[in-house]
Protein backbone atom coordinates (compact mmCIF):
# COMPACT_ATOMS: atom_id res chain seq x y z
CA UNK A 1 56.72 19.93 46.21
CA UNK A 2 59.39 19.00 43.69
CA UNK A 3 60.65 15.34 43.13
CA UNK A 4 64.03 16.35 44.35
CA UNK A 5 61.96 18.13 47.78
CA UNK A 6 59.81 15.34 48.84
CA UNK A 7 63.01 13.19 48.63
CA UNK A 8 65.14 15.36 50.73
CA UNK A 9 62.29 16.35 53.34
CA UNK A 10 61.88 15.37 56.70
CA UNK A 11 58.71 16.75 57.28
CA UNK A 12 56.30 14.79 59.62
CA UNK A 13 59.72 13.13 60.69
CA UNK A 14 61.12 13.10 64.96
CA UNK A 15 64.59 13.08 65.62
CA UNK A 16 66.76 13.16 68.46
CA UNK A 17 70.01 14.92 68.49
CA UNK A 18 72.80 14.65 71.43
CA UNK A 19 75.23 17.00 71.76
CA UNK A 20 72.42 19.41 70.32
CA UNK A 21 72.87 23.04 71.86
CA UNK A 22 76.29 23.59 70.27
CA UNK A 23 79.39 22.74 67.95
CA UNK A 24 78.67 20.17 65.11
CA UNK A 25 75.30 18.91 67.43
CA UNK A 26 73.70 22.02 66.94
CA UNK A 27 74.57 22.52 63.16
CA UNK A 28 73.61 19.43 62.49
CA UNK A 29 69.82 20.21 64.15
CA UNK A 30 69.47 23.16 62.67
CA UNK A 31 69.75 21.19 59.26
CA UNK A 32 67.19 18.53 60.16
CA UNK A 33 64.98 21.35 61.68
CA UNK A 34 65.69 22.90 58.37
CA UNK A 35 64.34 19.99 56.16
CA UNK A 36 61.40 19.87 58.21
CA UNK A 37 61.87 17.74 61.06
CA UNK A 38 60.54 18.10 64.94
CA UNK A 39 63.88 17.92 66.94
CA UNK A 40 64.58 17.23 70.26
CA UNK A 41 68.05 18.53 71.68
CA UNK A 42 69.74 16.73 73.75
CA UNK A 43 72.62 18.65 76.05
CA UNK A 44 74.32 17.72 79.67
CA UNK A 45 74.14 21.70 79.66
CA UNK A 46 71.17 23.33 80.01
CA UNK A 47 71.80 27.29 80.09
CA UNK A 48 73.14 26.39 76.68
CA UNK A 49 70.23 23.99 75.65
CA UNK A 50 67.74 26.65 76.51
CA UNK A 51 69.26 28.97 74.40
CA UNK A 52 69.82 26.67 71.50
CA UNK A 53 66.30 26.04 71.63
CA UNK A 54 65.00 29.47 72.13
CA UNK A 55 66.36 30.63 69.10
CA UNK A 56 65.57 27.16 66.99
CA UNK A 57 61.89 28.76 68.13
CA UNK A 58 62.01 32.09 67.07
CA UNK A 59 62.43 31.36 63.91
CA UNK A 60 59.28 29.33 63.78
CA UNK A 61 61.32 25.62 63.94
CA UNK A 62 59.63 22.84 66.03
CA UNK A 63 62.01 21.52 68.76
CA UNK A 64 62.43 20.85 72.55
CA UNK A 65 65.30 20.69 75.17
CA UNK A 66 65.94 17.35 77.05
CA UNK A 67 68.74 17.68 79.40
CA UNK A 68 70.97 14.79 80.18
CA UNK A 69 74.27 13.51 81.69
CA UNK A 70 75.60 10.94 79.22
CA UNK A 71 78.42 9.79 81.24
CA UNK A 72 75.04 8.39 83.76
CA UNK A 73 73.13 5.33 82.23
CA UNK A 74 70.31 6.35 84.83
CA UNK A 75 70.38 9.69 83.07
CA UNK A 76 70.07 8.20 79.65
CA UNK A 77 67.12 5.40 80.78
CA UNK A 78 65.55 8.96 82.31
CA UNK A 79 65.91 10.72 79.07
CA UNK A 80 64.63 7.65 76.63
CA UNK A 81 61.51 7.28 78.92
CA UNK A 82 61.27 11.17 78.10
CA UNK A 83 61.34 10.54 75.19
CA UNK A 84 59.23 7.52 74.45
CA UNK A 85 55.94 9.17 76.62
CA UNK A 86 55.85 12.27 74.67
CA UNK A 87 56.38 10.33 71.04
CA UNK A 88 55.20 7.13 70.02
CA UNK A 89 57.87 6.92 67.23
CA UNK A 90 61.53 8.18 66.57
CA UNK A 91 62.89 8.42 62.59
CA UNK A 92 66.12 9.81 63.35
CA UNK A 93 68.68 9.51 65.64
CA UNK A 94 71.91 11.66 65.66
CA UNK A 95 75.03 10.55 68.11
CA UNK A 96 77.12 14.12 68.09
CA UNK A 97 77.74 14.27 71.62
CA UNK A 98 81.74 13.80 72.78
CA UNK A 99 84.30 14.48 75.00
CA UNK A 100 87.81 14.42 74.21
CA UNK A 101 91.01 14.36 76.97
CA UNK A 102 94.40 14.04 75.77
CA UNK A 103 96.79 14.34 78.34
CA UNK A 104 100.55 15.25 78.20
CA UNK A 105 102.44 12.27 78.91
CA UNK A 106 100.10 8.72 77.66
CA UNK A 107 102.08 6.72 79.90
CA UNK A 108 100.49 8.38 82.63
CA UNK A 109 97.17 8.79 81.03
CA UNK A 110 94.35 8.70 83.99
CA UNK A 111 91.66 6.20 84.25
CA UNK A 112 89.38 8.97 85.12
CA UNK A 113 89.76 10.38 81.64
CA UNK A 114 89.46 6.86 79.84
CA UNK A 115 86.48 5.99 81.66
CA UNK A 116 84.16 9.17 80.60
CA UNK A 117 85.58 9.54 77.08
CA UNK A 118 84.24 6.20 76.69
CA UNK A 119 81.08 6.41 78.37
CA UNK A 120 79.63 9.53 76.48
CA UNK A 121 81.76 8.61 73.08
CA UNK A 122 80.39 4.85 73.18
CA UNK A 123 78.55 3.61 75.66
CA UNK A 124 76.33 6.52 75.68
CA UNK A 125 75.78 5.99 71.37
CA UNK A 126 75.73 2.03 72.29
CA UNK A 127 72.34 2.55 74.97
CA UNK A 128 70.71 5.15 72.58
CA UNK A 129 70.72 3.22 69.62
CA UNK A 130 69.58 0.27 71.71
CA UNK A 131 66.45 2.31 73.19
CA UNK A 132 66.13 4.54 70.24
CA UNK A 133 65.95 1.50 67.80
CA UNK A 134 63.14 0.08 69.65
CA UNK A 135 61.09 2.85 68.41
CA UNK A 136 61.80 3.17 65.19
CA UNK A 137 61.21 -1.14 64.22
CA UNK A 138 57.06 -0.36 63.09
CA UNK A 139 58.01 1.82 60.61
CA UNK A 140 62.61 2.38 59.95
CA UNK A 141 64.34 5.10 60.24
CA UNK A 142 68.34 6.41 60.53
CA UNK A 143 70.76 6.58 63.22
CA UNK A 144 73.73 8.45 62.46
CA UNK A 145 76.71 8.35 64.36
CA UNK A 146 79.41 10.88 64.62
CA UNK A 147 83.28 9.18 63.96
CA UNK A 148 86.42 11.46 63.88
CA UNK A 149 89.46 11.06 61.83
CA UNK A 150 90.54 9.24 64.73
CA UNK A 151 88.99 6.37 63.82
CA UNK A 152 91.53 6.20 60.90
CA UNK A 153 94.47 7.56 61.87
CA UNK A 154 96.44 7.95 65.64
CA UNK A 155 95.17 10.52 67.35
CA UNK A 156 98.34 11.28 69.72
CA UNK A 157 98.35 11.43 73.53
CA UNK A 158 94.48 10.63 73.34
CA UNK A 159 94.14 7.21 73.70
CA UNK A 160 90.77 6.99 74.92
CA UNK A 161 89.24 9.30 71.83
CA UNK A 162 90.72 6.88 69.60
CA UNK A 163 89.48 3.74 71.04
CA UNK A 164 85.83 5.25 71.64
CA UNK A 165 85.61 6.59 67.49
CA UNK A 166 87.48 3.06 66.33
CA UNK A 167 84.41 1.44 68.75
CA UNK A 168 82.11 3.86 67.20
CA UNK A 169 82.90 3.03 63.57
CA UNK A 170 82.84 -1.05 64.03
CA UNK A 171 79.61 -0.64 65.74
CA UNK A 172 77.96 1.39 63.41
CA UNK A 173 78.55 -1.62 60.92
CA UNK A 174 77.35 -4.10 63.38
CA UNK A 175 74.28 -2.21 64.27
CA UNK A 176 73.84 -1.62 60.26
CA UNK A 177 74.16 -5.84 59.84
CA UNK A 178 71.38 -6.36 62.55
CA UNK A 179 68.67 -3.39 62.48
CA UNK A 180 68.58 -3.84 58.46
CA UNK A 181 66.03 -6.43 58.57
CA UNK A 182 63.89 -3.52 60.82
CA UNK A 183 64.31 -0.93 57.43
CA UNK A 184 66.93 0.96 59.83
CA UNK A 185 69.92 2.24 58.47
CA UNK A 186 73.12 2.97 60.44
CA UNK A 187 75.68 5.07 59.03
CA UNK A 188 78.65 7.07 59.99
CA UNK A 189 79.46 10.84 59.32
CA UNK A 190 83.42 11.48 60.63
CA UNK A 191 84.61 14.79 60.64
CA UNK A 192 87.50 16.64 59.85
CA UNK A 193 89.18 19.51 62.04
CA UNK A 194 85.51 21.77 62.10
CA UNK A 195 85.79 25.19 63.88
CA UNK A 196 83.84 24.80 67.15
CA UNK A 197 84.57 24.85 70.93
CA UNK A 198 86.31 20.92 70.99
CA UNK A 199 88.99 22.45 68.48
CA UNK A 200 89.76 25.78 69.89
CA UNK A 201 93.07 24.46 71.59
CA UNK A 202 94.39 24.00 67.60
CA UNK A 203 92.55 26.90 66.43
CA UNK A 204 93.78 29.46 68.58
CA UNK A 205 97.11 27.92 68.45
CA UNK A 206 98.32 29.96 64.89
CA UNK A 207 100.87 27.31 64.19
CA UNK A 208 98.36 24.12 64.94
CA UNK A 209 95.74 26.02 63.00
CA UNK A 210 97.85 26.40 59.64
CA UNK A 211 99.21 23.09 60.25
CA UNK A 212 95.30 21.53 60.54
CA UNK A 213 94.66 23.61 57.66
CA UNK A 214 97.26 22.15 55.03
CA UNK A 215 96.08 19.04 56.27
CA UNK A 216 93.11 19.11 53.59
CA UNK A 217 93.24 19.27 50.31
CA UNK A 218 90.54 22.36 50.23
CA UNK A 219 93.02 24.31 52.27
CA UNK A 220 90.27 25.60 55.39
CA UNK A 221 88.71 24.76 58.13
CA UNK A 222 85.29 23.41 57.97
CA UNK A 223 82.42 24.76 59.71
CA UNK A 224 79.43 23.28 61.47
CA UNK A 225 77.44 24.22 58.36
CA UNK A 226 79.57 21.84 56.21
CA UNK A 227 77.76 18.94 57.73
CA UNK A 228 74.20 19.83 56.56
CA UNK A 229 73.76 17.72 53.29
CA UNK A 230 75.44 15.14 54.51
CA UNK A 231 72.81 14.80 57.54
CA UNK A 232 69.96 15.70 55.66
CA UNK A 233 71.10 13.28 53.00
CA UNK A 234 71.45 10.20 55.88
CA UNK A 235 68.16 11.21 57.53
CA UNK A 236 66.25 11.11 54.66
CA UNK A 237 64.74 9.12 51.99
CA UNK A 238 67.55 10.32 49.67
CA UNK A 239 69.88 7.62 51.28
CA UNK A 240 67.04 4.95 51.43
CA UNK A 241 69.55 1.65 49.99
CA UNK A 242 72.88 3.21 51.90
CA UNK A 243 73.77 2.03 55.19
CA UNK A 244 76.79 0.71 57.30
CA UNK A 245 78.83 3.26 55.48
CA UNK A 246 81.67 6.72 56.62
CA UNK A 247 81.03 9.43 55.13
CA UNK A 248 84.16 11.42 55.68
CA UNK A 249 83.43 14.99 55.71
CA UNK A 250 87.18 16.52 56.01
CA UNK A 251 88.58 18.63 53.15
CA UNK A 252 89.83 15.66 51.83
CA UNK A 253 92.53 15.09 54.73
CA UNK A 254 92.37 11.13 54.55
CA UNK A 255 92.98 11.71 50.97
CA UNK A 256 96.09 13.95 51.43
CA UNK A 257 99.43 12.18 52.04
């Protein structure tokens, strides 16, 4: 193995990815598993979770299905004790899960839809990296959190998805401050507008979809794929003296006025 291998691999390395059996969750996996790594997805849907992992499998990758309702802290001790009985250690820990509910009219913008978007968006990242941490003090590792450009810019008639990535972001720098002395790292990878299910409202709009398009200064869409250095690169030894940082991973649209 190559200088530039060994520092990139993840071999002999456990992660944990939420949101894991589709969109930027399962892109992101597939990466990790990719590089090496033994993954376990995490999905609140498991017809898709079975599949995700069934075909992680056929093509010889190691990796396992957890299912689990992140809106339910119950759900999420359930899943961590899960996890902690069949592994003795986690190195990587990947926050993709989300929900977001914009509504018509924000002045009439219903508690219900505040209250989840923050519990899977936040909380849910908040009592991961809590648990998750605790098994990665013996020997470090790297949590990665998932940000939007909301946690930038407005994101209209969506108040809740705004507050949850602007929560996201500031914790992911507070977590960074504290689990450093651990050899943890806690970073951020935000998103642009990426082709998967949570966007298909803009993409199959053809007017949204060219608008969201001459947004970024590459002039396209991303695709799941586009995140897979910039996981591999936070999971691994590659990053070893970066943490508490955004890594923006958008075409360039915070950088296009």
């Amino acid at each position: 193995m190559s200088y530039l291998e060994e520092l990139f691999s993840l071999e002999g390395k456990v992660a944990v990815v939420t949101g894991g059996s589709r969109g930027l969750g399962k892109g992101m996996a597939e990466a990790l598993l990719g590089a090496g790594a033994e993954v376990m997805l995490v999905s609140a849907d498991e017809e898709r979770l079975r599949t995700a992992t069934s075909q992680f499998t056929a093509v010889g990758h190691k990796d396992s299905a957890h299912p689990c309702d992140l809106s339910s802290a119950e759900d999420i001790d359930r899943l961590c004790d899960s996890i902690e009985a069949a592994h003795d250690r986690v190195d990587i820990l990947v926050n993709a899960a989300g929900v977001t509910k914009g509504w018509s009219e924000v002045l009439e913008y219903p508690d219900e839809a505040w209250e989840q978007t923050l519990k899977i968006n936040l909380e849910a990242p908040f009592r991961l990296c809590r648990r998750m941490g605790q098994l990665m003090t013996a020997n470090g590792g790297s949590i990665i959190n998932i940000t939007s450009l909301a946690a930038e810019r407005g994101a209209p008639d969506n108040p809740a998805y705004g507050a949850a990535k602007g929560g996201l972001k500031s914790m992911t720098r507070s977590l960074a401050v504290s689990l450093g002395k651990y050899g943890i790292r806690v970073n951020n990878i935000g998103p642009g507008y990426i082709r998967t299910d949570m966007t298909s409202l803009s993409w199959d709009d053809p007017e949204l979809r060219e608008r969201r398009r001459q947004s970024t200064i590459l002039k396209r869409w991303g695709q799941p794929s586009d995140l897979a250095g910039t996981v591999v690169l936070l999971a691994s030894e590659a990053s070893s003296f970066i943490t508490g940082q955004d890594f923006y991973v958008d075409g360039g649209w915070l950088s296009n006025f």
